[in-house]
Protein backbone atom coordinates (compact mmCIF):
# COMPACT_ATOMS: atom_id res chain seq x y z
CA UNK A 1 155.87 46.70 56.71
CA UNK A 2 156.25 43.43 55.25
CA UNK A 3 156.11 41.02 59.39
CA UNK A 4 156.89 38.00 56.86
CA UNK A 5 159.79 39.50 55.39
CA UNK A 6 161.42 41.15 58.29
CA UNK A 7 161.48 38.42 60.98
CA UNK A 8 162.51 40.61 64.28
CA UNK A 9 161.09 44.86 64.47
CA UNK A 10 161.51 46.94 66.95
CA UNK A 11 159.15 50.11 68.02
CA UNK A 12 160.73 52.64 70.23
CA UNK A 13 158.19 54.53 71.92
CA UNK A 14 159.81 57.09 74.42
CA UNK A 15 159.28 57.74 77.34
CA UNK A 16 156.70 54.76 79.03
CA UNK A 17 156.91 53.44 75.43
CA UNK A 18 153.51 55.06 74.99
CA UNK A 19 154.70 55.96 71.21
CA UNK A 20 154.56 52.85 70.67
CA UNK A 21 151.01 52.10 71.50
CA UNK A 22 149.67 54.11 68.41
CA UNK A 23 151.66 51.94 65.77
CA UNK A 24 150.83 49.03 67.91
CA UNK A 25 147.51 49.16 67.60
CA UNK A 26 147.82 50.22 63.64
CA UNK A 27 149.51 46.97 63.00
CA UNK A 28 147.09 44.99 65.06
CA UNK A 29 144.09 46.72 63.84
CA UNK A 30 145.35 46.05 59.78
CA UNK A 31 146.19 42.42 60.98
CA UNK A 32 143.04 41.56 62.55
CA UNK A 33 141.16 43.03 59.68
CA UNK A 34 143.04 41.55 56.70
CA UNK A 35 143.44 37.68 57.95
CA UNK A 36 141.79 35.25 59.72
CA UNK A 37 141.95 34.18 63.12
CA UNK A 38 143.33 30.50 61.21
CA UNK A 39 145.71 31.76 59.16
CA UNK A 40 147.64 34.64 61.49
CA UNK A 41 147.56 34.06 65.32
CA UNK A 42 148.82 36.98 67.51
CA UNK A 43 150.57 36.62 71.25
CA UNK A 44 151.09 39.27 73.98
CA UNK A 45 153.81 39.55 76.30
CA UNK A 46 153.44 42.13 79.01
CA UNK A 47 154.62 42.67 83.05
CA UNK A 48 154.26 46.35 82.99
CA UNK A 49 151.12 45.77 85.36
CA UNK A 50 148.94 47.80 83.16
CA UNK A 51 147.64 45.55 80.87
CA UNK A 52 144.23 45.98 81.50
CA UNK A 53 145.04 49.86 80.42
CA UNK A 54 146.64 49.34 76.84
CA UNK A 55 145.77 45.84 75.77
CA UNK A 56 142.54 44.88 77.36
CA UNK A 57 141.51 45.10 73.46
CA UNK A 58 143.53 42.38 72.56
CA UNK A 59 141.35 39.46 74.82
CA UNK A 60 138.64 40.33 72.00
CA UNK A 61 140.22 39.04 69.31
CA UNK A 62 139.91 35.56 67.89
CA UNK A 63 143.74 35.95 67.11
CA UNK A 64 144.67 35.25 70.44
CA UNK A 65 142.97 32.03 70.75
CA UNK A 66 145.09 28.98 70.21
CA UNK A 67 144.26 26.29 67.73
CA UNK A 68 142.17 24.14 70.07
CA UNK A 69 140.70 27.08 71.60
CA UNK A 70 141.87 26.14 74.79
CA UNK A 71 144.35 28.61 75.55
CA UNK A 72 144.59 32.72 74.95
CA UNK A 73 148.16 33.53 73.91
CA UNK A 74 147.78 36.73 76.31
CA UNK A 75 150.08 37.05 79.68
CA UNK A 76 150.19 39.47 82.21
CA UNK A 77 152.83 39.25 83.99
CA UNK A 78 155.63 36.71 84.08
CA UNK A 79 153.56 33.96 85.29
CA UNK A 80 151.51 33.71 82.17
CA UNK A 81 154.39 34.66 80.18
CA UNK A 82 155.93 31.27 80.94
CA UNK A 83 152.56 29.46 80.11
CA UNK A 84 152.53 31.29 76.84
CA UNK A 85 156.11 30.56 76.08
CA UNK A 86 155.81 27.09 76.68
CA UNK A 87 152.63 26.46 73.97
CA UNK A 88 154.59 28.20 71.84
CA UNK A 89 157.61 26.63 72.38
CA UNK A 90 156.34 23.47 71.34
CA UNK A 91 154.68 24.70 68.50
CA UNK A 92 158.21 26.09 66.77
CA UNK A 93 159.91 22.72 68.39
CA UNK A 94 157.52 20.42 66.11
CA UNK A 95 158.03 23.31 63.14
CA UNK A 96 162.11 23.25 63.85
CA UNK A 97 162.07 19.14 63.99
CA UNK A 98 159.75 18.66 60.65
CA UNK A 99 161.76 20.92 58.79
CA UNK A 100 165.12 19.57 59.38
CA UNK A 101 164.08 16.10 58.79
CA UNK A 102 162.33 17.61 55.82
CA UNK A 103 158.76 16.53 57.11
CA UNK A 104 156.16 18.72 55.13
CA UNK A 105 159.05 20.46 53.19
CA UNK A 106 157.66 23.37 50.94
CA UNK A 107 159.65 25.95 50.52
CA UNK A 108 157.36 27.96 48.63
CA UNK A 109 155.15 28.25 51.92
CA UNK A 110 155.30 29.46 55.16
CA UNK A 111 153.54 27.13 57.89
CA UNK A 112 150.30 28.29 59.28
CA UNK A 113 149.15 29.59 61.15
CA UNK A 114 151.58 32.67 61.36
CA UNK A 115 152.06 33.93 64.62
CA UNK A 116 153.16 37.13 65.51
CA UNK A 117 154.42 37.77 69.05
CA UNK A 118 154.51 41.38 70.77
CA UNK A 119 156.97 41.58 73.52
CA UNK A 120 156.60 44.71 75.98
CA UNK A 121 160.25 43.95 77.60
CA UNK A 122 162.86 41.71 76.07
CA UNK A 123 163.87 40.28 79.12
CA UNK A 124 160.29 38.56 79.29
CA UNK A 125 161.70 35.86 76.52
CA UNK A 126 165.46 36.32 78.17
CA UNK A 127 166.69 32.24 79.17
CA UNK A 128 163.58 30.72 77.71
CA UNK A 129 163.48 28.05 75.16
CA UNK A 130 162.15 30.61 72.96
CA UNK A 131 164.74 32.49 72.57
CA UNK A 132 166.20 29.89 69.76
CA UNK A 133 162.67 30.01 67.60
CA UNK A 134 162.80 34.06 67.96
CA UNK A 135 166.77 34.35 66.72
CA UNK A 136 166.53 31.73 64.37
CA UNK A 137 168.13 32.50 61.27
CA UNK A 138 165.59 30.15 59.01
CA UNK A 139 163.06 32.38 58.46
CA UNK A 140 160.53 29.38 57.27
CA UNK A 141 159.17 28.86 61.09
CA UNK A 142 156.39 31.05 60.66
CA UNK A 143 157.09 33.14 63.26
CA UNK A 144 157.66 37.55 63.21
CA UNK A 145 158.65 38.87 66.82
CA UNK A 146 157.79 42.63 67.47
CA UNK A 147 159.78 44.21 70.58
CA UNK A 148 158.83 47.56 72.50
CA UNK A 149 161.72 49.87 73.82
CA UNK A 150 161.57 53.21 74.89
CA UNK A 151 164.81 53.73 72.92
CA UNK A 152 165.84 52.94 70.15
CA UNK A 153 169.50 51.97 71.62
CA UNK A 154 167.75 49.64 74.35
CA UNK A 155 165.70 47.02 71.37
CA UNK A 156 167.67 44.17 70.52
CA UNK A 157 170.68 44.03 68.47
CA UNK A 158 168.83 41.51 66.02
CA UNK A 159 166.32 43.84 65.00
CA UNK A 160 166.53 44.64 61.40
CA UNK A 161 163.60 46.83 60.65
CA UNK A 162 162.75 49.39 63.52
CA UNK A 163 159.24 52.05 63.86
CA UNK A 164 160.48 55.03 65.69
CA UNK A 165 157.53 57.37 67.19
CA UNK A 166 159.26 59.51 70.19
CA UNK A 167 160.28 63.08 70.41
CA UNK A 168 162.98 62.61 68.30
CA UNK A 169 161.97 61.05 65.30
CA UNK A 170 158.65 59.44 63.94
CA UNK A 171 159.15 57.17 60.80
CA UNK A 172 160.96 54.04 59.70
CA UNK A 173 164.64 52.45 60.54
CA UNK A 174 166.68 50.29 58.88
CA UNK A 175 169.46 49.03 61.15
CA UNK A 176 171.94 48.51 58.34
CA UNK A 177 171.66 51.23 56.93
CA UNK A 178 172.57 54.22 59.79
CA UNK A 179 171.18 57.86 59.29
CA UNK A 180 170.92 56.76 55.53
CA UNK A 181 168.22 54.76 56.09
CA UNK A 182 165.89 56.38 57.79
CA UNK A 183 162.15 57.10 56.00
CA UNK A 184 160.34 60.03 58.23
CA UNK A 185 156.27 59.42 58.68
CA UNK A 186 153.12 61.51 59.54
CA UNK A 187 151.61 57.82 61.39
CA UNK A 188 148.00 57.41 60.90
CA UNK A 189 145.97 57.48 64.69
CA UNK A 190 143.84 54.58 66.07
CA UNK A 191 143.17 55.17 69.75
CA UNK A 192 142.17 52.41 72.05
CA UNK A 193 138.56 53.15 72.47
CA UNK A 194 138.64 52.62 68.51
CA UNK A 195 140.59 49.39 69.31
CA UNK A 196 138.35 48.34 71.87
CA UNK A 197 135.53 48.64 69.62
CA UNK A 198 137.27 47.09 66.59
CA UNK A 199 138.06 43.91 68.46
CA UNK A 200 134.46 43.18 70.13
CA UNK A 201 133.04 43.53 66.65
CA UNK A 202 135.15 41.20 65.15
């Protein structure tokens, strides 16, 4: 899946979402691996109360860190989710502003760092300043938003490019597309003890 390319994805995950966590931690896992902590910055947005379960990992990684190294874009409820939200906001604010008045214009390149947000429940971005940055139609902010469902019919409208792993169906989704385009896949397995691991070595 190309996150730079398709701006807003969805993962439906049945029941608990816990399909989801699988492909989760494939993407994180090949993103943590393949760039640096400078170039590609990852955020986590959770209430569920069981972070410390599924994405404990995820406090490991240098992603996380903002670019002073003051602040871990990590919440746990909706508390820290407004924390979050607000460094970010600011972040696509200054991005927004400098690219309208064509500050640091080149379109050949996407700003870094390049963050990539994870949101457990939509509603954890609903009426927040956000919101703008994640539904923006430019696509030069430098900014990929992946949203967890446990169906398919409950992700956002927006989302273009959806990962289906429930009882019904395990493979890709185009919106678009319907039935037609649908791609089925076998997914490849990374458990979070392997995730656990993977983070506290890098």
């Amino acid at each position: 899946i190309d996150l730079m390319k398709h701006h807003l994805v969805g993962i439906a995950g049945g029941e608990n979402k816990r399909g989801a966590d699988p492909i989760l931690y494939n993407l994180i896992a090949q993103i943590a691996t393949q760039n640096c902590y400078t170039d590609v910055k990852l955020v986590f947005l959770s209430d569920s109360g069981d972070f410390e379960e599924r994405w404990k990992f995820a406090l490991w990684l240098p992603h996380v860190w903002s670019e002073n190294r003051k602040f871990r874009f990590a919440a746990y409820d909706q508390i820290d989710a407004g924390e979050v939200l607000f460094e970010l906001t600011e972040v696509f604010r200054r991005r927004f502003e400098e690219q309208r008045e064509g500050i640091n214009q080149d379109n050949q390149k996407m700003p870094l760092p390049y963050y990539i947000l994870f949101v457990e429940d939509e509603r954890l971005i609903a009426g927040e300043l956000i919101e703008k940055y994640v539904y923006a139609r430019e696509k030069k902010l430098g900014l990929t938003t992946v949203f967890l469902a446990e169906r398919y019919e409950d992700l956002p409208n927006n989302c273009e490019y959806i990962i289906q792993n429930d009882e019904k169906f395990s493979g890709f989704c185009y919106a678009k597309a319907g039935t037609a385009g649908k791609l089925p896949v076998q997914f490849d397995i990374i458990t979070k003890e392997q995730m656990d691991a993977l983070a506290r070595k890098i």
